[in-house]
Protein backbone atom coordinates (compact mmCIF):
# COMPACT_ATOMS: atom_id res chain seq x y z
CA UNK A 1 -44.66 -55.08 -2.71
CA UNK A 2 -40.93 -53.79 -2.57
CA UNK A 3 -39.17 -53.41 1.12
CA UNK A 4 -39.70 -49.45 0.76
CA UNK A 5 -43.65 -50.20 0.64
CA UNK A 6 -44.11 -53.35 3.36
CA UNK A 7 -42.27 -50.83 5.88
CA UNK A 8 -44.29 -48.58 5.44
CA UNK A 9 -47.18 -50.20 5.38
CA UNK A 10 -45.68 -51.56 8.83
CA UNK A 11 -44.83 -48.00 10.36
CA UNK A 12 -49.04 -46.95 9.10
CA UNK A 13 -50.51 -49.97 10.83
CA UNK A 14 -48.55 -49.60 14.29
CA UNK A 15 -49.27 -45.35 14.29
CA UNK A 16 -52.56 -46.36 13.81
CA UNK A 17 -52.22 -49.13 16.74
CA UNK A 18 -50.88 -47.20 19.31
CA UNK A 19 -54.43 -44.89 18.33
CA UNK A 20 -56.54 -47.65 18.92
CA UNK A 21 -54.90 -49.03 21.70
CA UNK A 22 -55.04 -45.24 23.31
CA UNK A 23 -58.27 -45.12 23.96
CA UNK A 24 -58.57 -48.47 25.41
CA UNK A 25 -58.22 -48.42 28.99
CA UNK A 26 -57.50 -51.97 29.88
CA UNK A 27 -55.97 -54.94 28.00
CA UNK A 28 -56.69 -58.67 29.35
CA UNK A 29 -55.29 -61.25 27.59
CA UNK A 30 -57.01 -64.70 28.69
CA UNK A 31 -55.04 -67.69 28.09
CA UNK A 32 -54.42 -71.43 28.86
CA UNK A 33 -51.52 -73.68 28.15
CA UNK A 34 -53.70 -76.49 26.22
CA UNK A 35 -57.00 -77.02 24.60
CA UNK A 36 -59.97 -78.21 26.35
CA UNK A 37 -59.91 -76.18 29.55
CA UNK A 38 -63.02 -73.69 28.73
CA UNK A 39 -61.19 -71.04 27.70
CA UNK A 40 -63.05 -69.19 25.12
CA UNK A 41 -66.25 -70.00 26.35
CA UNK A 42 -65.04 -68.12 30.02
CA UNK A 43 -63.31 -65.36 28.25
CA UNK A 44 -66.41 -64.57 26.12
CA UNK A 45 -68.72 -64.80 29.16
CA UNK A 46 -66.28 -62.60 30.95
CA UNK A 47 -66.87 -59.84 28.35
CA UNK A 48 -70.76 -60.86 28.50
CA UNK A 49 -70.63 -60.03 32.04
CA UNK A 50 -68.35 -56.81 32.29
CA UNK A 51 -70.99 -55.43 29.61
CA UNK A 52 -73.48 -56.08 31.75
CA UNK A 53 -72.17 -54.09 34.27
CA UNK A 54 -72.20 -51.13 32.03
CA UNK A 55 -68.26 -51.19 30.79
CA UNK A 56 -67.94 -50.67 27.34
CA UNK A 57 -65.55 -53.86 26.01
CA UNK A 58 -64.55 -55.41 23.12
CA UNK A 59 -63.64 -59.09 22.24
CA UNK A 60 -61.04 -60.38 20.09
CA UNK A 61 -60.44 -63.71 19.03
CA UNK A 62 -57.05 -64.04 18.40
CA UNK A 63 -56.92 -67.86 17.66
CA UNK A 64 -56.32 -68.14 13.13
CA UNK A 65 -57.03 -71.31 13.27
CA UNK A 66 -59.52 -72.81 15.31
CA UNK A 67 -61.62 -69.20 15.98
CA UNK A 68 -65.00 -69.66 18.09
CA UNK A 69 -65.76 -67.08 19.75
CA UNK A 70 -67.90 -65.71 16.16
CA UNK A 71 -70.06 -69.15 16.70
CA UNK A 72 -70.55 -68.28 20.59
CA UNK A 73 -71.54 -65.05 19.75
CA UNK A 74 -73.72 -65.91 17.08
CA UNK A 75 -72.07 -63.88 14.29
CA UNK A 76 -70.54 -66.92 12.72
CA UNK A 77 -72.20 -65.96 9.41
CA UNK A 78 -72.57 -62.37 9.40
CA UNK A 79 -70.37 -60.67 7.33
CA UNK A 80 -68.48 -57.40 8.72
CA UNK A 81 -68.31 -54.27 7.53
CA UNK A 82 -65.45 -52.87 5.89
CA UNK A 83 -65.36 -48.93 5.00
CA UNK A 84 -63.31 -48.14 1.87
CA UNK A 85 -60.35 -46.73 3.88
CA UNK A 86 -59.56 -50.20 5.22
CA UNK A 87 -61.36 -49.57 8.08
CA UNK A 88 -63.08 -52.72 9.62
CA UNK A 89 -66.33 -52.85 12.06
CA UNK A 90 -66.48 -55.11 14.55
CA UNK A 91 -69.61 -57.06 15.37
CA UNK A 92 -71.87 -55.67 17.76
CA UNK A 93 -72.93 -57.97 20.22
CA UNK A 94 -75.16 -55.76 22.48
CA UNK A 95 -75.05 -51.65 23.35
CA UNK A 96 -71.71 -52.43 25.22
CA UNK A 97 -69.89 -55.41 23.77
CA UNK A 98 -68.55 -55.17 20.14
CA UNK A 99 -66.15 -58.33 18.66
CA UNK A 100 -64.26 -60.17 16.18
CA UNK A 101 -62.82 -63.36 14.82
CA UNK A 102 -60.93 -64.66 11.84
CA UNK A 103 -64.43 -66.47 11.31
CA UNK A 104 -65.86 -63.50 9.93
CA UNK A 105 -63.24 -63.43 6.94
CA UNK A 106 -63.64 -66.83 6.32
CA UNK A 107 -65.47 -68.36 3.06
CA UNK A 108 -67.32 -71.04 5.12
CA UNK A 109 -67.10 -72.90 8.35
CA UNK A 110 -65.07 -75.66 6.69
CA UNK A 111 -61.96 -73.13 5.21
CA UNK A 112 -59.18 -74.16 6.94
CA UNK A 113 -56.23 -71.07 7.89
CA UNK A 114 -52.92 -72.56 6.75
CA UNK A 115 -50.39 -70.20 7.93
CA UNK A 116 -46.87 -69.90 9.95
CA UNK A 117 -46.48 -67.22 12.61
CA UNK A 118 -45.68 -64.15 10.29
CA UNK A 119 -49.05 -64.11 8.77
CA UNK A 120 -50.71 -64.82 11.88
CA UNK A 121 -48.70 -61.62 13.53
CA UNK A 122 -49.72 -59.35 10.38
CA UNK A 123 -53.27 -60.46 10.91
CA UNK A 124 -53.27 -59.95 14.56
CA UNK A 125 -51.98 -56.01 13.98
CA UNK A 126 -54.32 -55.61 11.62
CA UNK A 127 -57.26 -56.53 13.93
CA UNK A 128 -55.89 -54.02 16.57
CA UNK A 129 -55.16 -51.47 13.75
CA UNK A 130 -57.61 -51.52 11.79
CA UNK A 131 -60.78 -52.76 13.67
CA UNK A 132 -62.87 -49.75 14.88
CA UNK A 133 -62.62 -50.59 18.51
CA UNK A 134 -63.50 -47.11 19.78
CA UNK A 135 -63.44 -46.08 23.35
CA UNK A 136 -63.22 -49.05 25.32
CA UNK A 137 -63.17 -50.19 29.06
CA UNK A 138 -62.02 -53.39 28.27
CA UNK A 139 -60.49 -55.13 25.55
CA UNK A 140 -60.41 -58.83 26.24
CA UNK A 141 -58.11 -60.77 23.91
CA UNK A 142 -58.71 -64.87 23.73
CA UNK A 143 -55.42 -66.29 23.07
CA UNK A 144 -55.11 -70.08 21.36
CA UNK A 145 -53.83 -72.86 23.37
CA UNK A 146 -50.12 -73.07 24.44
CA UNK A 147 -47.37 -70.35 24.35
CA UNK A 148 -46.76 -69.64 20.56
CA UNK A 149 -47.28 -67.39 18.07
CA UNK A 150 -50.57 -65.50 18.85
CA UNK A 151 -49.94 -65.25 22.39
CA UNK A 152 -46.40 -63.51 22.05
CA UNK A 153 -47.27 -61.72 19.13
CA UNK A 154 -50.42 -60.44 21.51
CA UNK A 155 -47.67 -59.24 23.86
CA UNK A 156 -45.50 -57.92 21.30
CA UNK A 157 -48.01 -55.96 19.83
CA UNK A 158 -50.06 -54.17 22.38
CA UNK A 159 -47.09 -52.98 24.94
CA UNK A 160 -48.95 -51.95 27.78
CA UNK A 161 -51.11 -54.97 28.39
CA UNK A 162 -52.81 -54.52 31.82
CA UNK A 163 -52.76 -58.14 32.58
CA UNK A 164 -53.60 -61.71 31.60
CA UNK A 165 -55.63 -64.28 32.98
CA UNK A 166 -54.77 -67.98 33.16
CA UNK A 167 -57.63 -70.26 32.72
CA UNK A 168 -56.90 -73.99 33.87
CA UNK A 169 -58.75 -76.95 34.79
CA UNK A 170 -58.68 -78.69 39.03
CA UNK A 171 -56.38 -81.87 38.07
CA UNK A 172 -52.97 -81.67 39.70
CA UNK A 173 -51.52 -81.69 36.36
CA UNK A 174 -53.57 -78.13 36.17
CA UNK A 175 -49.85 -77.16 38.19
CA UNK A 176 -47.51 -78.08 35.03
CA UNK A 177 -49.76 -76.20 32.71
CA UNK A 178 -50.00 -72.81 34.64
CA UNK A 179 -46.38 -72.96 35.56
CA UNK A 180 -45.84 -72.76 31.74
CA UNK A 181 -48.36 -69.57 31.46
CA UNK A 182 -47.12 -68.44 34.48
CA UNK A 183 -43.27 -68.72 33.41
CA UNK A 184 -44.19 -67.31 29.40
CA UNK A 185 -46.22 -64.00 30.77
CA UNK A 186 -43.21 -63.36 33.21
CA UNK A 187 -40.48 -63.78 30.67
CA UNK A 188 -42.51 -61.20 28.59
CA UNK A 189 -43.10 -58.85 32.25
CA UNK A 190 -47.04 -59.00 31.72
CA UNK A 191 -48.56 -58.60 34.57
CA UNK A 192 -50.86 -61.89 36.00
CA UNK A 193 -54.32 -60.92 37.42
CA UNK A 194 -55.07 -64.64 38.57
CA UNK A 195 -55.54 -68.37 37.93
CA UNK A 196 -58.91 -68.88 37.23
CA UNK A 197 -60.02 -72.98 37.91
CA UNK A 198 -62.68 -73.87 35.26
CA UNK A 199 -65.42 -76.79 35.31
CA UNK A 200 -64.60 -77.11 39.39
CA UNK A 201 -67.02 -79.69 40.03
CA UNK A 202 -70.61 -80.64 38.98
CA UNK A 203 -73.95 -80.13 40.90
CA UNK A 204 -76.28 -83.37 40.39
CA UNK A 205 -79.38 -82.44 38.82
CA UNK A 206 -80.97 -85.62 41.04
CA UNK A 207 -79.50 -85.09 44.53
CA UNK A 208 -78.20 -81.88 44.52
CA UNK A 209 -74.85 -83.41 45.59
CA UNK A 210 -71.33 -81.84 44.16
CA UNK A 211 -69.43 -84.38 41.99
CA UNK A 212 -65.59 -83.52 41.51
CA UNK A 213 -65.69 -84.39 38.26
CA UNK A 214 -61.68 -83.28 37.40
CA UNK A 215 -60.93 -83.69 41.43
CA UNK A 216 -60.60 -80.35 43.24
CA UNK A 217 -58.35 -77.77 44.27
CA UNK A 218 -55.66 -77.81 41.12
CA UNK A 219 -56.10 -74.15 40.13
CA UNK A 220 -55.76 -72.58 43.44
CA UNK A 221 -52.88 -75.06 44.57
CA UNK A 222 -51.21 -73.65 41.36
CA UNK A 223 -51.77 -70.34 42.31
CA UNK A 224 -50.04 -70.73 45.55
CA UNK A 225 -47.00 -72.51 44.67
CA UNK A 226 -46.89 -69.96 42.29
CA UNK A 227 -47.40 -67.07 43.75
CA UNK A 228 -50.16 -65.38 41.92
CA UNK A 229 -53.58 -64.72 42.40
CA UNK A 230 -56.43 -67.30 42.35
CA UNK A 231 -59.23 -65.95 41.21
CA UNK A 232 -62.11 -68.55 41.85
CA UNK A 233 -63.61 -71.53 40.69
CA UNK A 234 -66.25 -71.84 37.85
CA UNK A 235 -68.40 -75.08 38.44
CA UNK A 236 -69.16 -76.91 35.73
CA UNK A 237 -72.45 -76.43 33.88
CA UNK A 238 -73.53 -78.15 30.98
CA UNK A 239 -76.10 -75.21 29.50
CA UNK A 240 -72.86 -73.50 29.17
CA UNK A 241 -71.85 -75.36 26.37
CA UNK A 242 -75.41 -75.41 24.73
CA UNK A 243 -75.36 -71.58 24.91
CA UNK A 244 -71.94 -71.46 23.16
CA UNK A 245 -73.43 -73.82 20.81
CA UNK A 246 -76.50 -72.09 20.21
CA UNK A 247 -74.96 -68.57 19.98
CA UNK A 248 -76.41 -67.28 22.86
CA UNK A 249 -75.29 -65.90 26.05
CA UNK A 250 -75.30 -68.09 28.99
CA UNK A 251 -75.18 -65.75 32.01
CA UNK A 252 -77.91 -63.78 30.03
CA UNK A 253 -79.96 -67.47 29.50
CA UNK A 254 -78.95 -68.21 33.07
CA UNK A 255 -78.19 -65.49 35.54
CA UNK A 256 -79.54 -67.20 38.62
CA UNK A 257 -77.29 -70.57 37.93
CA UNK A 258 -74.56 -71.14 40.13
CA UNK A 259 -71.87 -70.94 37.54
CA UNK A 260 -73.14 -67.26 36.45
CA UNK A 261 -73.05 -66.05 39.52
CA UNK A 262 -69.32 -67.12 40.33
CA UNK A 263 -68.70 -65.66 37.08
CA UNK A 264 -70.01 -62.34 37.75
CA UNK A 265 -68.34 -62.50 41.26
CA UNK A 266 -64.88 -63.26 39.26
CA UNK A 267 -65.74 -60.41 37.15
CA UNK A 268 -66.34 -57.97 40.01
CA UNK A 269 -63.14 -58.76 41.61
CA UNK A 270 -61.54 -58.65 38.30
CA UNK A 271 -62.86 -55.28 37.67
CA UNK A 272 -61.64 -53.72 41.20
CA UNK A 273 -57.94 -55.57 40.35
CA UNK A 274 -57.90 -53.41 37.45
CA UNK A 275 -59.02 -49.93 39.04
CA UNK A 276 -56.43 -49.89 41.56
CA UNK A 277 -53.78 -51.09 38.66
CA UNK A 278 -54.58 -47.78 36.51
C-alpha cells in the first residue's frame, strides 16, 4: 500500500469514527495501573448492570493481547459477523448490551497477538470505526494494565471521552498505582469519574464475619490524597470469578449478593455523574 493509499485509508476510518462515536453519548474508559486488580471482570459487570437498567451500552475490550472480556461474556468462540463493506457486528450480549474483543478474530484460544503499539492503535480505530456500535448510552472501553499503548491510543482516538474510571485494589500500595492513573488521565485532560476499591474484604461463609483480606481503606485513601472521587468498595466474592469463568453474568446469577448490589449502587451513582456532565 503506497503513502497516497494508507492516508487515505486513515482519513476513511477516522470520518467514519467521529460517526460512530456521534451517536454515542458517553465514553468510560475503565482502567488500572497493573494486572490482577479485577478490572475486566468490574468493567464488564458495570456494562451488565447499566443494561439492566435499560441504557443501551456497548463493551469493548481494548486489551490485544491478553483479551477476556469474549470468555466472560461467553462469546469466546462465536465468530462475528462481518458485512462485505467492512462493516463488523458486535456480539450481542442481551437486548441492551452489544461487545467485542480481539478474541473474536483470533484462530484459537492459544494464538498469541505479537504486535508493537502501531498495530495495536490501527486495530483499536478500526474497532471504533468499523464496529456497528449504533446508538449507544454507554460505551465502556476496558483498557490493559498500566499506562501504554491502548490506553493513550484510547484517548487519542475518541476525543471527547466523558471520563475514566480507576479500578484499584485496598493495600496502601493501591496509592502508588492510582497516582500513576491519576497523573496519565490528567496529562491527557480526561476527565476522572472515581477510584473504584475492588475485592474490599471477604464475608465468611461460616461466621458471617468480614475478613480484610488486602487490608482496608487503600482506594478511598487514594482518592483523597488525590483529590478525586471514590466511588465505593466492591467486596470480594468468589462466584464472581466462577461467573467470568463460566461465561455468565454474575449480578444476573447473583443479584441479591452483597457484591451485586454495591455494584449496582456504583452504577447508579455512576450514571447520575454522567447526566449532570452532558
Amino acid at each position: 500500500m503506497s503513502n497516497n493509499e494508507k492516508e487515505n485509508e486513515v482519513k476513511r476510518l477516522e470520518n467514519l469514527l467521529a460517526k460512530n462515536m456521534a451517536q454515542i453519548t458517553a465514553k468510560i474508559l475503565v482502567l488500572s495501573n497493573k494486572g490482577g486488580v479485577g478490572k475486566s471482570s468490574t468493567a464488564v459487570n458495570i456494562a451488565i448492570s447499566l443494561s439492566r437498567k435499560g441504557a443501551k451500552v456497548g463493551l469493548l475490550d481494548a486489551d490485544m493481547h491478553g483479551p477476556s472480556v469474549a470468555k466472560m461474556l461467553g462469546f469466546e468462540d462465536k465468530k462475528l459477523t462481518i458485512a462485505e463493506d467492512g462493516k463488523i457486528f458486535p456480539f450481542s450480549v442481551n437486548p441492551n448490551l452489544v461487545a467485542i474483543s480481539m478474541a473474536s478474530f483470533l484462530e484459537n484460544v492459544d494464538t498469541p497477538v505479537i504486535w508493537r503499539g502501531p498495530l495495536k492503535m490501527s486495530a483499536l480505530r478500526q474497532f471504533l470505526a468499523e464496529v456497528d456500535w449504533g446508538k449507544l448510552d454507554y460505551l465502556i472501553i476496558d483498557s490493559p494494565p498500566g499506562t501504554g499503548d491502548e490506553p493513550l491510543s484510547v484517548c487519542q482516538l475518541v476525543k471527547d471521552l466523558t471520563g475514566a474510571i480507576i479500578v484499584t485494589t485496598p493495600q496502601d500500595i493501591a496509592l502508588l498505582d492510582s497516582r500513576k492513573c491519576v497523573g496519565f488521565l490528567r496529562q491527557l485532560s480526561v476527565p476522572i469519574l472515581g477510584i473504584l476499591e475492588n475485592m474490599s474484604g471477604l464475608t465468611c461463609p461460616h461466621c458471617g464475619k468480614n475478613i480484610a483480606l488486602f487490608k482496608s481503606g487503600g482506594g478511598e485513601k487514594s482518592a483523597k490524597e488525590l483529590n478525586v472521587p471514590f466511588l465505593g468498595r466492591i467486596p470480594f466474592d468468589p462466584r464472581i470469578v466462577e461467573a467470568s469463568d463460566s461465561g455468565k453474568s454474575f449480578i444476573e446469577l447473583y443479584p441479591d449478593s452483597e457484591s451485586a448490589k454495591t455494584l449496582d449502587k456504583i452504577c447508579s451513582s455512576i450514571d447520575k455523574k454522567i447526566r449532570k456532565l452532558l
